[in-house]
C-alpha atoms as a PDB file:
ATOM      1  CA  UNK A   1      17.903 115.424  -3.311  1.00  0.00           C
ATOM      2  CA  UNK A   2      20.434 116.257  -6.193  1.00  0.00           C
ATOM      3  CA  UNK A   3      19.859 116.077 -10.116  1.00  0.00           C
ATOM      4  CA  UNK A   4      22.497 114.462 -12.549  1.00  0.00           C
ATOM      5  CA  UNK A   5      21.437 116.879 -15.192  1.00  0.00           C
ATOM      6  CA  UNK A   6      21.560 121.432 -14.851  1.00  0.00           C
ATOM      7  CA  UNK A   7      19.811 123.762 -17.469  1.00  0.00           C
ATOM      8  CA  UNK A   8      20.865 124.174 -20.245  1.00  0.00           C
ATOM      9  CA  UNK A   9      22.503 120.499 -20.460  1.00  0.00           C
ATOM     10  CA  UNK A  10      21.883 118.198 -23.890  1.00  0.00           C
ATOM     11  CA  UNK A  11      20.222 115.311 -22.750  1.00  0.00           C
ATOM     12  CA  UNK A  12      19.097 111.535 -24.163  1.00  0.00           C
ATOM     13  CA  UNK A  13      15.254 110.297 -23.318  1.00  0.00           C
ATOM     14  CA  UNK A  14      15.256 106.673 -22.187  1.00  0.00           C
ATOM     15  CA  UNK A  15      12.266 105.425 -22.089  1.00  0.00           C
ATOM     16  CA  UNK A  16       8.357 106.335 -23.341  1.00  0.00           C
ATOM     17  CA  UNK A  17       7.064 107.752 -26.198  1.00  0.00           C
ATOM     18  CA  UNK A  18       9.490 110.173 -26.772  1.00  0.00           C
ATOM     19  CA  UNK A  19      12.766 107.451 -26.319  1.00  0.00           C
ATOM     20  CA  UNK A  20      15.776 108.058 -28.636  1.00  0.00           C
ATOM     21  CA  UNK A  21      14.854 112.163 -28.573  1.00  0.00           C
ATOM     22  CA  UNK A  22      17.487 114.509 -27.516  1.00  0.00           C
ATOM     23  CA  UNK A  23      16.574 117.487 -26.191  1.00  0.00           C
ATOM     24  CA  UNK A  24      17.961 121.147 -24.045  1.00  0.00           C
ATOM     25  CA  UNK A  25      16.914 121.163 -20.162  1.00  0.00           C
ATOM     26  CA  UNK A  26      14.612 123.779 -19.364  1.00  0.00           C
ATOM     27  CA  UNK A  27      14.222 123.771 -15.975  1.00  0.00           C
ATOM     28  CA  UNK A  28      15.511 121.424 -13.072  1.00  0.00           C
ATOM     29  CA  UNK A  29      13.275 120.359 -10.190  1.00  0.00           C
ATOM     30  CA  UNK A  30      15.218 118.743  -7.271  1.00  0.00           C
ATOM     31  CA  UNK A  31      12.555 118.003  -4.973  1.00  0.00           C
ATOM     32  CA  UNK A  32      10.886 116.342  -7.342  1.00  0.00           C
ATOM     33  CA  UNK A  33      13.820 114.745  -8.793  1.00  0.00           C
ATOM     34  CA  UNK A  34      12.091 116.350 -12.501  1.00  0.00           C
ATOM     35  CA  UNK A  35      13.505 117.882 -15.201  1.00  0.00           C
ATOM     36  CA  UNK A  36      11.368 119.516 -18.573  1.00  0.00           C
ATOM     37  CA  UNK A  37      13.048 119.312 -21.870  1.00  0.00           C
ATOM     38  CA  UNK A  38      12.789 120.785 -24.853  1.00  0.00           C
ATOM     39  CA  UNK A  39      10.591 119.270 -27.331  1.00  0.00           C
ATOM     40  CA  UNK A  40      10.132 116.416 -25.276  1.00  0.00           C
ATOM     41  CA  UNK A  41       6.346 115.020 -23.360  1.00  0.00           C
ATOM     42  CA  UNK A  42       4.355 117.278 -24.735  1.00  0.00           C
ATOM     43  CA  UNK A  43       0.820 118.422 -23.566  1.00  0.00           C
ATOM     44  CA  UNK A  44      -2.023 119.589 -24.651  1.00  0.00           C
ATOM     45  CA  UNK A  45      -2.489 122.882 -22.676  1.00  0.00           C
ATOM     46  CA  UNK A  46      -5.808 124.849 -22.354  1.00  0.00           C
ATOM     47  CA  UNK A  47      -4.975 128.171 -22.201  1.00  0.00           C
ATOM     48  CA  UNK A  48      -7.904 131.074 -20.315  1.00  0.00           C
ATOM     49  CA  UNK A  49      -7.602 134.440 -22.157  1.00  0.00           C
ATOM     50  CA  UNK A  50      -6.322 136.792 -19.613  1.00  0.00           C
ATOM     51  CA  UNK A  51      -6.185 140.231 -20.854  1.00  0.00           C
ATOM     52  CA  UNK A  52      -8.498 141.983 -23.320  1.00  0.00           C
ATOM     53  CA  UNK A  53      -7.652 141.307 -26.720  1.00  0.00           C
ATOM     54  CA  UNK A  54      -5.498 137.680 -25.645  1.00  0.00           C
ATOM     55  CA  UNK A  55      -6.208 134.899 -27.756  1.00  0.00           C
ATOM     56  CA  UNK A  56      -7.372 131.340 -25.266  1.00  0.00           C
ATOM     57  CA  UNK A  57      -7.803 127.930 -26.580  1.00  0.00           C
ATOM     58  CA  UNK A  58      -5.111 124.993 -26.803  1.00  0.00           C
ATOM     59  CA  UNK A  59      -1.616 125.418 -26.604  1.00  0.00           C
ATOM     60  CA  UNK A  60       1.371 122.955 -26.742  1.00  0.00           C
ATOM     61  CA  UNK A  61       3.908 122.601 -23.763  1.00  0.00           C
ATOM     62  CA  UNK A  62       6.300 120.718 -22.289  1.00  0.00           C
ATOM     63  CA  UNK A  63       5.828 118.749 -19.197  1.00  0.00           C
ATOM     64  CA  UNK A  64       7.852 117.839 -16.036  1.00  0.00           C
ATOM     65  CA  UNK A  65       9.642 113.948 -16.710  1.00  0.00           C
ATOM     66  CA  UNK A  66      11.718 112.232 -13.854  1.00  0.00           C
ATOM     67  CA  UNK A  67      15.122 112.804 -14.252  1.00  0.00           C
ATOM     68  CA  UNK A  68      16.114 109.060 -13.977  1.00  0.00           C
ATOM     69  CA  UNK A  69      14.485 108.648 -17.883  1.00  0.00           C
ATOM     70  CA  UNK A  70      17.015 110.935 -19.311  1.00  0.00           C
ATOM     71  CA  UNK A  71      20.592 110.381 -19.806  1.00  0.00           C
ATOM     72  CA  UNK A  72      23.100 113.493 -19.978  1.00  0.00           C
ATOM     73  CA  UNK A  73      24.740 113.846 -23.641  1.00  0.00           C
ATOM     74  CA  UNK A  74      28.747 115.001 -23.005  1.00  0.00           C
ATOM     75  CA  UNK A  75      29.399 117.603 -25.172  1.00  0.00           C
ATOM     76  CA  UNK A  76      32.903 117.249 -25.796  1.00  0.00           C
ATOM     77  CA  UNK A  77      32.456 113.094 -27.382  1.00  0.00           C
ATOM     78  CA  UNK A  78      28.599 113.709 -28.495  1.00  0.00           C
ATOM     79  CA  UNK A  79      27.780 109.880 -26.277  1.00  0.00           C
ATOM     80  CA  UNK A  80      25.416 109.741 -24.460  1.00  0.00           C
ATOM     81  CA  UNK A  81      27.257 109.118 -20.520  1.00  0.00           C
ATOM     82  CA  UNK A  82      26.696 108.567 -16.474  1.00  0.00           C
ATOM     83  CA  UNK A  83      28.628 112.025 -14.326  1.00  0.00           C
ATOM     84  CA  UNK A  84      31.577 111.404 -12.201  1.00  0.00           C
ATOM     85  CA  UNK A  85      32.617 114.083 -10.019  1.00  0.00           C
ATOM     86  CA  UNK A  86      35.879 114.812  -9.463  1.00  0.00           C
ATOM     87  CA  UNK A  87      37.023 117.181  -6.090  1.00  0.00           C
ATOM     88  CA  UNK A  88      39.926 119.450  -7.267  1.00  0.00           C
ATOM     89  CA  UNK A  89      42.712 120.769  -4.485  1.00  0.00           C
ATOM     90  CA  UNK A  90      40.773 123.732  -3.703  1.00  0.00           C
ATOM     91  CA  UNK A  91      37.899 122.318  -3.321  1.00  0.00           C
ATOM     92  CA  UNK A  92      35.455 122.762  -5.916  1.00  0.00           C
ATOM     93  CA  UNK A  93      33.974 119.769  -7.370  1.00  0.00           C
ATOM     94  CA  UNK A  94      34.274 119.188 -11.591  1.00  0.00           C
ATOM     95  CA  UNK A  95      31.770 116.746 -13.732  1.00  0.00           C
ATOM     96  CA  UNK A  96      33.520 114.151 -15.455  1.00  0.00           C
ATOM     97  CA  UNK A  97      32.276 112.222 -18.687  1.00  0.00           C
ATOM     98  CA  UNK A  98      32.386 108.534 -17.668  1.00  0.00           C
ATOM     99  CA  UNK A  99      33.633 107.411 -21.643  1.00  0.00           C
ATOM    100  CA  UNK A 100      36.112 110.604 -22.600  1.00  0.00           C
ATOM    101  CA  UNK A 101      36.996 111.630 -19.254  1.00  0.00           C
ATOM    102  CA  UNK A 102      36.868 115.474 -20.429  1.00  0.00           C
ATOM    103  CA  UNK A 103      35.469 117.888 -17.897  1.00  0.00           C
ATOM    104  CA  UNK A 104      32.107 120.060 -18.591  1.00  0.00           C
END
């Protein structure tokens, strides 16, 4: 299954309690068609002290979201855009912003 968004992309939340937030992609998971973003679905973590002297108790962290509730953020126009792909002559294929047309 592919992803519309990679790490380190600026991306849009759609929908739920975080909607309107824009946020870095941490990680990408393709086989679960989830991303987690920065700042965005937190969790309440409970965290098991696993060394001597470590500190437990309950930390903050991001969670996985499905990919389909974010929408990539083109970094050349700042809007908030679907990816085209376009397949240059030797091959390699290029992401296209759907409003500018500028390549990222």
């Amino acid at each position: 299954m592919s992803v519309h968004v990679k790490t380190n992309d600026t991306v849009i939340i759609l929908s739920g309690k975080d909607k309107g937030k824009k946020g870095k992609v941490l990680a990408v998971s393709p086989k679960e068609n989830k991303i987690i973003v920065e700042g965005c679905n937190m969790i309440k973590k409970h965290v098991k002290p696993r060394k001597m002297g470590d500190k437990g108790g309950i930390v903050d962290a991001e969670s996985a979201m499905y990919a389909c509730k974010a929408m990539l953020v083109c970094p050349k126009c700042g809007k908030p855009t679907r990816v085209a792909h376009k397949i240059l002559a030797d091959g390699t294929k290029e992401r296209l912003c759907k409003k500018c047309g500028e390549t990222f």
